[in-house]
PDB file of N, CA and C in Angstrom:
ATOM      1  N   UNK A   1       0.839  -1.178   0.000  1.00  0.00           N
ATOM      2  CA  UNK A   1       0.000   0.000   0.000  1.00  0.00           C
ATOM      3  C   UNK A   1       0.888   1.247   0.000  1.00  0.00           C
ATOM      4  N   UNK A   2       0.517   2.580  -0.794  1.00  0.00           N
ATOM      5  CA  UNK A   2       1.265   3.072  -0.694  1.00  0.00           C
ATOM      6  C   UNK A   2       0.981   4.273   0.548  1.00  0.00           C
ATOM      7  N   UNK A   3       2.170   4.727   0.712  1.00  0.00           N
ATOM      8  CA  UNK A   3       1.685   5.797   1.741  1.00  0.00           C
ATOM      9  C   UNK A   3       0.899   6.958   1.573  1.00  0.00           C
ATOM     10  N   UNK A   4       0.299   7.060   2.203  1.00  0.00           N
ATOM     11  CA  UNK A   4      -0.996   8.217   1.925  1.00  0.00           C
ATOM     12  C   UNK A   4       0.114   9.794   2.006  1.00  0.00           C
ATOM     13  N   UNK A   5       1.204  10.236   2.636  1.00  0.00           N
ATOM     14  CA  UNK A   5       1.262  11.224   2.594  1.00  0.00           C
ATOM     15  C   UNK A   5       2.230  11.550   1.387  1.00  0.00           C
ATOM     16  N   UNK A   6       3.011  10.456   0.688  1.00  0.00           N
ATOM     17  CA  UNK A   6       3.765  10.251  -0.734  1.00  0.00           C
ATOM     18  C   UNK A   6       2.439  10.375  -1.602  1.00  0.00           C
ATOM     19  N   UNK A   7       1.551  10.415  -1.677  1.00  0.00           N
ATOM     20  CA  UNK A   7       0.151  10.114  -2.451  1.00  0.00           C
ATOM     21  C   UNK A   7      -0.274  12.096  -2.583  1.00  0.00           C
ATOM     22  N   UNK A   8      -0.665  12.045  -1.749  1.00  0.00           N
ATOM     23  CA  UNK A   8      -0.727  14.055  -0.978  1.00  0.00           C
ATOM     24  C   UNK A   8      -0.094  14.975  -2.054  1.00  0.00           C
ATOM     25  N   UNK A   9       1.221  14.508  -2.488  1.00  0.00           N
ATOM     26  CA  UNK A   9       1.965  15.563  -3.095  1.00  0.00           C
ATOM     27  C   UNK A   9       1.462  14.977  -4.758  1.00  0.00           C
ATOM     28  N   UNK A  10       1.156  13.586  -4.965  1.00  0.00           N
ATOM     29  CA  UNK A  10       0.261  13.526  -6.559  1.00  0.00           C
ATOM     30  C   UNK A  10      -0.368  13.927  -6.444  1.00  0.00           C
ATOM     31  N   UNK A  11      -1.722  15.175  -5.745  1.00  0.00           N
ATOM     32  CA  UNK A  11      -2.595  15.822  -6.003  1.00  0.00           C
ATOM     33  C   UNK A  11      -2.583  16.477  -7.385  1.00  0.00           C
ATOM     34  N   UNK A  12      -3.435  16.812  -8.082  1.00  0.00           N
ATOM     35  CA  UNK A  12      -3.179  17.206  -9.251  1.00  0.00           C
ATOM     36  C   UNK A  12      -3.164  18.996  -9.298  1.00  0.00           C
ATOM     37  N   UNK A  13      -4.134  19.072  -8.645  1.00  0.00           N
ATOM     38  CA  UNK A  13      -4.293  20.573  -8.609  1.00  0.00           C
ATOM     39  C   UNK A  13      -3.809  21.380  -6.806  1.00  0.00           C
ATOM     40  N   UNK A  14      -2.487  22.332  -7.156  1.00  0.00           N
ATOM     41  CA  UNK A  14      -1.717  22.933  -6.170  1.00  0.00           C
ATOM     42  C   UNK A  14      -2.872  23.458  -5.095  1.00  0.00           C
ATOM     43  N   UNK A  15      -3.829  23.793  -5.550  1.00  0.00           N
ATOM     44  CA  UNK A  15      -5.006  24.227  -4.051  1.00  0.00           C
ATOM     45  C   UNK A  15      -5.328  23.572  -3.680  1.00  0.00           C
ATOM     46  N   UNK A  16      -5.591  22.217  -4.639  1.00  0.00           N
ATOM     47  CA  UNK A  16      -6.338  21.121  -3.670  1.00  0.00           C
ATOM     48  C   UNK A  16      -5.619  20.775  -2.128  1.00  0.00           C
ATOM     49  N   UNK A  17      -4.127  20.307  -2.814  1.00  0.00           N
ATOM     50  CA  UNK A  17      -2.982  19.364  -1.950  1.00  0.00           C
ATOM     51  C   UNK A  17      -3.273  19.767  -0.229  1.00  0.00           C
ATOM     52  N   UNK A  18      -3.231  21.474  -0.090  1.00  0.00           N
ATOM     53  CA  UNK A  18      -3.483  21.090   1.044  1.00  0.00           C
ATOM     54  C   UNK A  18      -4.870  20.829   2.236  1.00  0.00           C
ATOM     55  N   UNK A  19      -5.639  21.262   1.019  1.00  0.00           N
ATOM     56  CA  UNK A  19      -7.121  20.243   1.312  1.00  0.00           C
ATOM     57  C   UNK A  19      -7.434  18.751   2.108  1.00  0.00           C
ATOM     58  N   UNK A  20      -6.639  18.124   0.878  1.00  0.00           N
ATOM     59  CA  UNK A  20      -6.204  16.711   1.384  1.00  0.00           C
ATOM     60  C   UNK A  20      -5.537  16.456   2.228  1.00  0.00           C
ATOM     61  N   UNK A  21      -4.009  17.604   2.773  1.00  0.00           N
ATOM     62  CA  UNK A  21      -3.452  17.129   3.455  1.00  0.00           C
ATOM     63  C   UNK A  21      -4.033  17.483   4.848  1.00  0.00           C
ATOM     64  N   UNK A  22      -4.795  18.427   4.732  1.00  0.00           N
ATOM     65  CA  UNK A  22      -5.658  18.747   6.122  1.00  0.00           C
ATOM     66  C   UNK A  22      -6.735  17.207   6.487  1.00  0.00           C
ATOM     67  N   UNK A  23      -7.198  16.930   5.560  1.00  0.00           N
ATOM     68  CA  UNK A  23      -8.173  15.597   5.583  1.00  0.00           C
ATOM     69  C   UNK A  23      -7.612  14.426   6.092  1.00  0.00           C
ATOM     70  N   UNK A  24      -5.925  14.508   5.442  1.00  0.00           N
ATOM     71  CA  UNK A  24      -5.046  13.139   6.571  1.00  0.00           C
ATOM     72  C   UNK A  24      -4.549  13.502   7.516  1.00  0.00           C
ATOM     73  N   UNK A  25      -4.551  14.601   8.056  1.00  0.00           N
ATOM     74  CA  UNK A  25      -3.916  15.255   9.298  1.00  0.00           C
ATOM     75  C   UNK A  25      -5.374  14.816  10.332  1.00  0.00           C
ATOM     76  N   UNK A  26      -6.822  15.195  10.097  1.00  0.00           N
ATOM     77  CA  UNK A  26      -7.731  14.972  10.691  1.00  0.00           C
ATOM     78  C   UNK A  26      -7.923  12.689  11.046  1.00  0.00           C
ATOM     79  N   UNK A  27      -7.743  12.653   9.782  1.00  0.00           N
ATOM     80  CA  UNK A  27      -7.651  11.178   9.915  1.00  0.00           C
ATOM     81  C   UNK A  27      -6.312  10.656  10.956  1.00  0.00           C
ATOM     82  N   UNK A  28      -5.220  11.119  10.329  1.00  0.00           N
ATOM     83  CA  UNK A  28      -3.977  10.705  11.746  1.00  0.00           C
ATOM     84  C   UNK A  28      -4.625  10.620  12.785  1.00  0.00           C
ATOM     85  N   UNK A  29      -5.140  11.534  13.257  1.00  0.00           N
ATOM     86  CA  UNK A  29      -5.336  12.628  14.834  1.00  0.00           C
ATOM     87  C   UNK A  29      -6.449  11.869  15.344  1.00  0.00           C
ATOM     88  N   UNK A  30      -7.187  11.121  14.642  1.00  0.00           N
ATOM     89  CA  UNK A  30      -7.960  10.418  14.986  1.00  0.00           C
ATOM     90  C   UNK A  30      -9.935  11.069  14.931  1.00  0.00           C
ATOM     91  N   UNK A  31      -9.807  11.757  14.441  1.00  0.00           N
ATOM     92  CA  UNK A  31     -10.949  12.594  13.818  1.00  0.00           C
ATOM     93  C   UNK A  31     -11.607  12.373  12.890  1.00  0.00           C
ATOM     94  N   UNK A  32     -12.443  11.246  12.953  1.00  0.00           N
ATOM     95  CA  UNK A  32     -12.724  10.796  11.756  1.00  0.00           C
ATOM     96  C   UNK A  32     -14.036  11.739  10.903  1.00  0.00           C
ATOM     97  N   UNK A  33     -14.811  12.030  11.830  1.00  0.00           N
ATOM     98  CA  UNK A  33     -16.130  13.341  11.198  1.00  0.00           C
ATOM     99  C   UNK A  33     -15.152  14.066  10.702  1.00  0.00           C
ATOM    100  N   UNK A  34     -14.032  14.668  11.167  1.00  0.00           N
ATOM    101  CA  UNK A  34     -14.142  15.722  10.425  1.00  0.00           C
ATOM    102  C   UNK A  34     -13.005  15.299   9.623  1.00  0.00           C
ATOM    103  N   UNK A  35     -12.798  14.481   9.225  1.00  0.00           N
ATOM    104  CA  UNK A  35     -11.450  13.405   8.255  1.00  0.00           C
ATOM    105  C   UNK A  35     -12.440  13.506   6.755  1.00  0.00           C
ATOM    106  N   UNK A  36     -13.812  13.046   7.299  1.00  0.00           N
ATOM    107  CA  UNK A  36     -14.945  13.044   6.341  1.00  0.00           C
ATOM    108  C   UNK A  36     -15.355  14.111   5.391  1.00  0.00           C
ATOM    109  N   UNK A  37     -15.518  15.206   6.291  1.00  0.00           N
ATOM    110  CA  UNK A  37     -15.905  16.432   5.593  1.00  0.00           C
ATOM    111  C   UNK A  37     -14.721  16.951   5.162  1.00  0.00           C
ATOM    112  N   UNK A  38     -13.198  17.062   5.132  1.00  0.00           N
ATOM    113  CA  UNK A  38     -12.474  17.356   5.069  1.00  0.00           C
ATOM    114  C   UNK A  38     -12.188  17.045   3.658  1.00  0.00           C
ATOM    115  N   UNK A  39     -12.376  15.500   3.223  1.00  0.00           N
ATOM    116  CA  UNK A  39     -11.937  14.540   2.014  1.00  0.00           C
ATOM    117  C   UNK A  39     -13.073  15.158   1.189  1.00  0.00           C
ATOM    118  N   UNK A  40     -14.501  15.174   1.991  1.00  0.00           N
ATOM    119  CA  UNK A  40     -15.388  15.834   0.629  1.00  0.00           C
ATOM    120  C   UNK A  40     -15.220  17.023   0.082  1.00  0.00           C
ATOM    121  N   UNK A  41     -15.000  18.327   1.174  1.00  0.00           N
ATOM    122  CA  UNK A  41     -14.561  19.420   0.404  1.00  0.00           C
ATOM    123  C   UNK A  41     -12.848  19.234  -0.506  1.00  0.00           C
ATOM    124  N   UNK A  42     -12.071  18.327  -0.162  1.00  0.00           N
ATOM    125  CA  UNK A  42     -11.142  18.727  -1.299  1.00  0.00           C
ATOM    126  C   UNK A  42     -11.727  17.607  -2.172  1.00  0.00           C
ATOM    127  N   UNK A  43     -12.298  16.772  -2.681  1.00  0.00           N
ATOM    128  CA  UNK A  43     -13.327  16.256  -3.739  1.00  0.00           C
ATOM    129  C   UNK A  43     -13.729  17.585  -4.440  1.00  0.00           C
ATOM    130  N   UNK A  44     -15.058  17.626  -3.799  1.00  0.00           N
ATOM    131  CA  UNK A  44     -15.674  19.063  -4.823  1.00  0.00           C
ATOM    132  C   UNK A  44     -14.731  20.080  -5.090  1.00  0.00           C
ATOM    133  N   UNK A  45     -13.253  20.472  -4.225  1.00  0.00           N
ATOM    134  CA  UNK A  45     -12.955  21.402  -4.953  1.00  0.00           C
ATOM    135  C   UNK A  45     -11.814  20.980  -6.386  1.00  0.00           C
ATOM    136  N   UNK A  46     -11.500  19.551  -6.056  1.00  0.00           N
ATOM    137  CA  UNK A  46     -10.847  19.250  -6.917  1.00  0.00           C
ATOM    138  C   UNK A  46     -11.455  19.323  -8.454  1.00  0.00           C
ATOM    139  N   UNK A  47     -12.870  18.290  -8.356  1.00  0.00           N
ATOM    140  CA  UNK A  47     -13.765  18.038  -9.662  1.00  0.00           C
ATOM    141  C   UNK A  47     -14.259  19.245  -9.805  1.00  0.00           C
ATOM    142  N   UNK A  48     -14.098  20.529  -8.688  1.00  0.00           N
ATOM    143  CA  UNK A  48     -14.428  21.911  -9.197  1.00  0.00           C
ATOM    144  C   UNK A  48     -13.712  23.057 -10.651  1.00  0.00           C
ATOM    145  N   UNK A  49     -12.023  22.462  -9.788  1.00  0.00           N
ATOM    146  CA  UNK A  49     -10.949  22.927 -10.553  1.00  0.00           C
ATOM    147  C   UNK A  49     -11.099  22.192 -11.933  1.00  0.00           C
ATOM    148  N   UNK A  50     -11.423  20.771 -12.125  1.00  0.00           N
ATOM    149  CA  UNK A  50     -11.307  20.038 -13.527  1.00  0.00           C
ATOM    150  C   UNK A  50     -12.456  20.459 -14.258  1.00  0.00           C
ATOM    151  N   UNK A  51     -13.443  20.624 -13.552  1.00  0.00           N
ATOM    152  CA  UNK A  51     -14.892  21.178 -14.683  1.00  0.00           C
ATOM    153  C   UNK A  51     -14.106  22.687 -15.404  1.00  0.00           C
ATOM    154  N   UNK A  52     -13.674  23.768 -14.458  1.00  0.00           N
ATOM    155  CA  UNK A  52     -13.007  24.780 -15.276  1.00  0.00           C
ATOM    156  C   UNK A  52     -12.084  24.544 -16.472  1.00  0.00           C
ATOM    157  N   UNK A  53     -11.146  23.687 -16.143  1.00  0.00           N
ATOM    158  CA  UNK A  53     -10.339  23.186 -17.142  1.00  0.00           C
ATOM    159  C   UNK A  53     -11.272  22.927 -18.565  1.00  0.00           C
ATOM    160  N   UNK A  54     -12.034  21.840 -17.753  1.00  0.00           N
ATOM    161  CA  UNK A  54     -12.712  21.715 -18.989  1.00  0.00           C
ATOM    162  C   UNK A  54     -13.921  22.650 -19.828  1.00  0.00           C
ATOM    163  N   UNK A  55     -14.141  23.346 -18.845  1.00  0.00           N
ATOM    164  CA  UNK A  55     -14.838  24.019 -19.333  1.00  0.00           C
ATOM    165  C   UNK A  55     -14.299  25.570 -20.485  1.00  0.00           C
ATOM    166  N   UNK A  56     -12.845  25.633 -20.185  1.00  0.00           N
ATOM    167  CA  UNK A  56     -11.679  26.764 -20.943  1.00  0.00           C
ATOM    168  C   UNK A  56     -11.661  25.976 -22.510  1.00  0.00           C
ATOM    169  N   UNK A  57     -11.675  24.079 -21.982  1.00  0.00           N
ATOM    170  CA  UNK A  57     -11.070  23.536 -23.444  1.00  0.00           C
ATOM    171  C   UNK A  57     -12.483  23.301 -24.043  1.00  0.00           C
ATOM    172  N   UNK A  58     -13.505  24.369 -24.093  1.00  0.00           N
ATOM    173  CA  UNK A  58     -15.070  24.261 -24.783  1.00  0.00           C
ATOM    174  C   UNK A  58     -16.074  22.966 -24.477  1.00  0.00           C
ATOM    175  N   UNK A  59     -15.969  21.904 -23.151  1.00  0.00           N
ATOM    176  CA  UNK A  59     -16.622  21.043 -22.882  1.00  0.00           C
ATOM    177  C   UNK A  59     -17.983  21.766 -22.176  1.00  0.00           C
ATOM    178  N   UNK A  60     -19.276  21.503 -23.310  1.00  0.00           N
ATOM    179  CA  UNK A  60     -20.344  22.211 -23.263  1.00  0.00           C
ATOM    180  C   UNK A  60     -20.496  22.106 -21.664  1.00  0.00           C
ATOM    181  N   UNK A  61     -20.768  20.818 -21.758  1.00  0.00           N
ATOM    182  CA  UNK A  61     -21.528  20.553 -19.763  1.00  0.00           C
ATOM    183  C   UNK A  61     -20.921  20.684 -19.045  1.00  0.00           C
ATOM    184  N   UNK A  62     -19.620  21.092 -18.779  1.00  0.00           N
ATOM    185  CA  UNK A  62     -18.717  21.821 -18.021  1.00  0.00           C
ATOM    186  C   UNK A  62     -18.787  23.302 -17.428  1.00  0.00           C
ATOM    187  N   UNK A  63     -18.981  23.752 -19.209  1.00  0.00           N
ATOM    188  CA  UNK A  63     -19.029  25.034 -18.880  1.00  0.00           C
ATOM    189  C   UNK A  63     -20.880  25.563 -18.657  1.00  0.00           C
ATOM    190  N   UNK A  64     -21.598  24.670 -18.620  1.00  0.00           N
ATOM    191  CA  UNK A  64     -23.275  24.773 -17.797  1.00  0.00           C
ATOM    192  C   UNK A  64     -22.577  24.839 -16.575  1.00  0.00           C
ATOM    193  N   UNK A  65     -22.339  24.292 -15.679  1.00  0.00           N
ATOM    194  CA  UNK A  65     -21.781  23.835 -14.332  1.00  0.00           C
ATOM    195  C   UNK A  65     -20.943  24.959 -14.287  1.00  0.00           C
ATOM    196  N   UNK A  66     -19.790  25.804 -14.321  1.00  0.00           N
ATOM    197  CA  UNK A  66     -19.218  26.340 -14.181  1.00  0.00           C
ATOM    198  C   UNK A  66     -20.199  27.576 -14.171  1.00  0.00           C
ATOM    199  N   UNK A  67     -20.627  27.743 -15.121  1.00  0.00           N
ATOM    200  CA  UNK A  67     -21.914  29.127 -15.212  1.00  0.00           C
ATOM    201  C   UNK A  67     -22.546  29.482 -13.786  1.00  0.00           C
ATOM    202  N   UNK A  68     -22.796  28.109 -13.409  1.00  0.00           N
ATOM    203  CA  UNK A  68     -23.740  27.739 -12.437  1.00  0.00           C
ATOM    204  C   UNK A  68     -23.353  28.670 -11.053  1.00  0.00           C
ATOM    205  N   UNK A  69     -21.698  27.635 -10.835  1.00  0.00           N
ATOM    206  CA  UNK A  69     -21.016  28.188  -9.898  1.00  0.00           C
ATOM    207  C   UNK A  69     -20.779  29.654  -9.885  1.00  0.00           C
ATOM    208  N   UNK A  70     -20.258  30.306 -10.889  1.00  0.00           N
ATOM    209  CA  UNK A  70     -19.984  31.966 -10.557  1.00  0.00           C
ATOM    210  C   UNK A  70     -21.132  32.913 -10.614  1.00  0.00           C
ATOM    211  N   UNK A  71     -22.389  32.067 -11.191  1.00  0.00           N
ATOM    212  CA  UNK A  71     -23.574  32.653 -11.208  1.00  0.00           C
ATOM    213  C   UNK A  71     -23.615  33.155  -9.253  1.00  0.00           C
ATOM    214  N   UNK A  72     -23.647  32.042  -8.333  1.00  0.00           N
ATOM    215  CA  UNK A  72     -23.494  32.114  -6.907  1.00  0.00           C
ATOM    216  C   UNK A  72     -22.519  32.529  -6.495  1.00  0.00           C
ATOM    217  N   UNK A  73     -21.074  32.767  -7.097  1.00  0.00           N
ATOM    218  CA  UNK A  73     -20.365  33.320  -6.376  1.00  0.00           C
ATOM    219  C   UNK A  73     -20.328  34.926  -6.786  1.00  0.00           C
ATOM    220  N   UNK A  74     -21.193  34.837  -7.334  1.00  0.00           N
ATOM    221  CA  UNK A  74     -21.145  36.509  -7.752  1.00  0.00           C
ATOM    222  C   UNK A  74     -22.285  37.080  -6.683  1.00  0.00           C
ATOM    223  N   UNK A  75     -22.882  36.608  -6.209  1.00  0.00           N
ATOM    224  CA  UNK A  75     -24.002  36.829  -5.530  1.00  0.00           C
ATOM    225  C   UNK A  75     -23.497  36.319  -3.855  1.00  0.00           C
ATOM    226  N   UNK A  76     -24.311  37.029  -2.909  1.00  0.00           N
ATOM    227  CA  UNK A  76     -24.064  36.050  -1.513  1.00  0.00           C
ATOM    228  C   UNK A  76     -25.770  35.876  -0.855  1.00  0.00           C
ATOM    229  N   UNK A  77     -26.808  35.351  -1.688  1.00  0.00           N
ATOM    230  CA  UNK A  77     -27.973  35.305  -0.728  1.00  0.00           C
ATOM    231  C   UNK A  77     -28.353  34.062  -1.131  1.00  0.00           C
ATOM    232  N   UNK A  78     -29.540  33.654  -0.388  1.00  0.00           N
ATOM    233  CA  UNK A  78     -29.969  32.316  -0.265  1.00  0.00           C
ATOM    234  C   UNK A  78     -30.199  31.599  -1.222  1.00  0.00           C
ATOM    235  N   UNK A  79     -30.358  32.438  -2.819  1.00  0.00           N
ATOM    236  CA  UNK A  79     -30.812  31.603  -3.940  1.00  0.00           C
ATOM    237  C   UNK A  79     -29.393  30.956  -4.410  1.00  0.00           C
ATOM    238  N   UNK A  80     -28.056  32.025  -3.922  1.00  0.00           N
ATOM    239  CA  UNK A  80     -26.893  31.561  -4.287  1.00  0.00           C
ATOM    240  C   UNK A  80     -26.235  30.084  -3.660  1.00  0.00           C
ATOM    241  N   UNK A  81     -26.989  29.909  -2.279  1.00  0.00           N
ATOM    242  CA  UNK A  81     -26.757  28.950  -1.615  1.00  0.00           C
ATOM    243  C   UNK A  81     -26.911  27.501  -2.059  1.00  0.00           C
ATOM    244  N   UNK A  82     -29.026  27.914  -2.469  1.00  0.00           N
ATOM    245  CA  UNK A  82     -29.164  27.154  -3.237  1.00  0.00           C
ATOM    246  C   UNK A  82     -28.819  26.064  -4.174  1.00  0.00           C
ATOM    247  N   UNK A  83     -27.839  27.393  -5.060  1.00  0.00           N
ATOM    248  CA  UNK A  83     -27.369  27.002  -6.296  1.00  0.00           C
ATOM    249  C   UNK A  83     -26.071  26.283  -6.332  1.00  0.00           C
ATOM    250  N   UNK A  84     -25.393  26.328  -5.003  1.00  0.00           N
ATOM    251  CA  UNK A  84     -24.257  25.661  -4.409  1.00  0.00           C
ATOM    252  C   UNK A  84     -24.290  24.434  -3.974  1.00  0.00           C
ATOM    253  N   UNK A  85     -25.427  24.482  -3.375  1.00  0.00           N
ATOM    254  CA  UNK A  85     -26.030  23.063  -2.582  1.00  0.00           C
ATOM    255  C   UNK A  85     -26.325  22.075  -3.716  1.00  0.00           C
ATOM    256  N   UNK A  86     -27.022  22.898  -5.088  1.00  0.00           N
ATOM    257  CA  UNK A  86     -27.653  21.777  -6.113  1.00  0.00           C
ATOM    258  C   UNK A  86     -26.322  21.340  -7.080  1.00  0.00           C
ATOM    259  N   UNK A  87     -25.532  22.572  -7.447  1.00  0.00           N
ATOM    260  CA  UNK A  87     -23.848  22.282  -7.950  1.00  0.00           C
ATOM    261  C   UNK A  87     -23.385  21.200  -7.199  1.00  0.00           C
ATOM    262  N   UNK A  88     -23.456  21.007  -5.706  1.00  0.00           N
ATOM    263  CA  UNK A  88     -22.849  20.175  -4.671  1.00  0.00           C
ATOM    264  C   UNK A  88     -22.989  18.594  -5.225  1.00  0.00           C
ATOM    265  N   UNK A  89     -24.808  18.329  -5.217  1.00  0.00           N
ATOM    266  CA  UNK A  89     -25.448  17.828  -5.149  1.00  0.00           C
ATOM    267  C   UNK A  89     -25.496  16.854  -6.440  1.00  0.00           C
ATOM    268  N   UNK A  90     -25.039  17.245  -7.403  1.00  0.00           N
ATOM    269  CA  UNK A  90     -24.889  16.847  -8.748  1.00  0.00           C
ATOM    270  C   UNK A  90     -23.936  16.351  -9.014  1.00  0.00           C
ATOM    271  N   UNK A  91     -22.682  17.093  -8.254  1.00  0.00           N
ATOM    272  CA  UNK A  91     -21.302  16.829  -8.796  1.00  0.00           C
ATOM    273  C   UNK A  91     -20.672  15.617  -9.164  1.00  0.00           C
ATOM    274  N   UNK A  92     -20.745  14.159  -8.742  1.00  0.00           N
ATOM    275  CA  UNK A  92     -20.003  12.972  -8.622  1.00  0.00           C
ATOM    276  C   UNK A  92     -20.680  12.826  -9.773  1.00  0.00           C
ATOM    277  N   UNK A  93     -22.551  12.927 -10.640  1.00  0.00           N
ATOM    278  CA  UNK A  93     -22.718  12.813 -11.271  1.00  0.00           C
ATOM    279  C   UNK A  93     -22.148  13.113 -12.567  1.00  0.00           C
ATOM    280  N   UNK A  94     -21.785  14.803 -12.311  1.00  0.00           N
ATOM    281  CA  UNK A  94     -21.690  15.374 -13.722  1.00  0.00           C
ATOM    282  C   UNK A  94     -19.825  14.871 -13.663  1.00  0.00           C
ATOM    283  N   UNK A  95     -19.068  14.634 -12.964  1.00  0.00           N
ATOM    284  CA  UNK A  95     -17.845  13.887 -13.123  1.00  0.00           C
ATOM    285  C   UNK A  95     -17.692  12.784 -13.774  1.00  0.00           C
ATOM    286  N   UNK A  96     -18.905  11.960 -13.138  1.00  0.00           N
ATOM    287  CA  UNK A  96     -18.670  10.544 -14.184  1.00  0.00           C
ATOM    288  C   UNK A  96     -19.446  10.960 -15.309  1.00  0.00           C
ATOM    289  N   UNK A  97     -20.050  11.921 -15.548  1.00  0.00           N
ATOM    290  CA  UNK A  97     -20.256  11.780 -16.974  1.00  0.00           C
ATOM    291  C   UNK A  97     -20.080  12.154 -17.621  1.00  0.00           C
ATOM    292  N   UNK A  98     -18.727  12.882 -17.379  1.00  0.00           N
ATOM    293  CA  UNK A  98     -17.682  13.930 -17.886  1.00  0.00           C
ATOM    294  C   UNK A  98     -16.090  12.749 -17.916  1.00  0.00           C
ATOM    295  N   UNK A  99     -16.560  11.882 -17.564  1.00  0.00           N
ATOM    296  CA  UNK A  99     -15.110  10.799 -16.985  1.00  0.00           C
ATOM    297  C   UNK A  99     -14.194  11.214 -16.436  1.00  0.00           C
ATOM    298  N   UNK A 100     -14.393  12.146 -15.294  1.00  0.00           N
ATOM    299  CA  UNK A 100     -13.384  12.636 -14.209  1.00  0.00           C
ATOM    300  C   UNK A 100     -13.177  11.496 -13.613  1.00  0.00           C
ATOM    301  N   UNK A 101     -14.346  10.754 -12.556  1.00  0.00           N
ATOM    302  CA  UNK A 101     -14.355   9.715 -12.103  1.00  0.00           C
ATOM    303  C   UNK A 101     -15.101   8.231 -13.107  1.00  0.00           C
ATOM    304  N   UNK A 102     -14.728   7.232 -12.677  1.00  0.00           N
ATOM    305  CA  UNK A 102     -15.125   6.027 -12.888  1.00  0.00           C
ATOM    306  C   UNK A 102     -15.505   5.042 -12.155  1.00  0.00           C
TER     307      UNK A 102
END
């Protein structure tokens, strides 16, 4: 098996890394709730960073999803929340069907 913190530095995207490495620092420490939420936010922000990518190299449903997101971050009220929660909510979907994940 390999070691999880040799693994940390293959992150692909430089914001994520220390996302993750906060997520195995919580897991070490013995924290597993928040080991949890830790691994999901650098997830979404990872498949966040790859929808942009793809969405720069003209991948239509990428750049829907991306719309989505700055539509709410341009905004800070509850419909923006919304629209974060349903971006959230979708995401593993629109990855595999984008073949981020498999």
């Amino acid at each position: 098996m390999l070691n999880l913190e040799e693994r940390i530095t293959g992150v692909w995207h430089q914001e994520v890394r220390p996302l993750v490495a906060d997520a195995y620092r919580c897991h070490s420490t013995g924290t597993p709730r928040a080991a949890i939420v830790a691994t999901w936010t650098a997830v979404c922000a990872d498949i966040i960073h790859k929808l942009y990518q793809l969405a720069e190299d003209g991948d239509g449903t990428a750049d829907d999803v991306v719309k989505q997101i700055e539509s709410a971050r341009s905004k800070a009220d509850a419909e923006a929340l919304r629209t974060m929660q349903q971006v959230e909510r979708n995401l593993l979907q629109k990855a595999l069907d984008l073949e981020l994940i498999d």
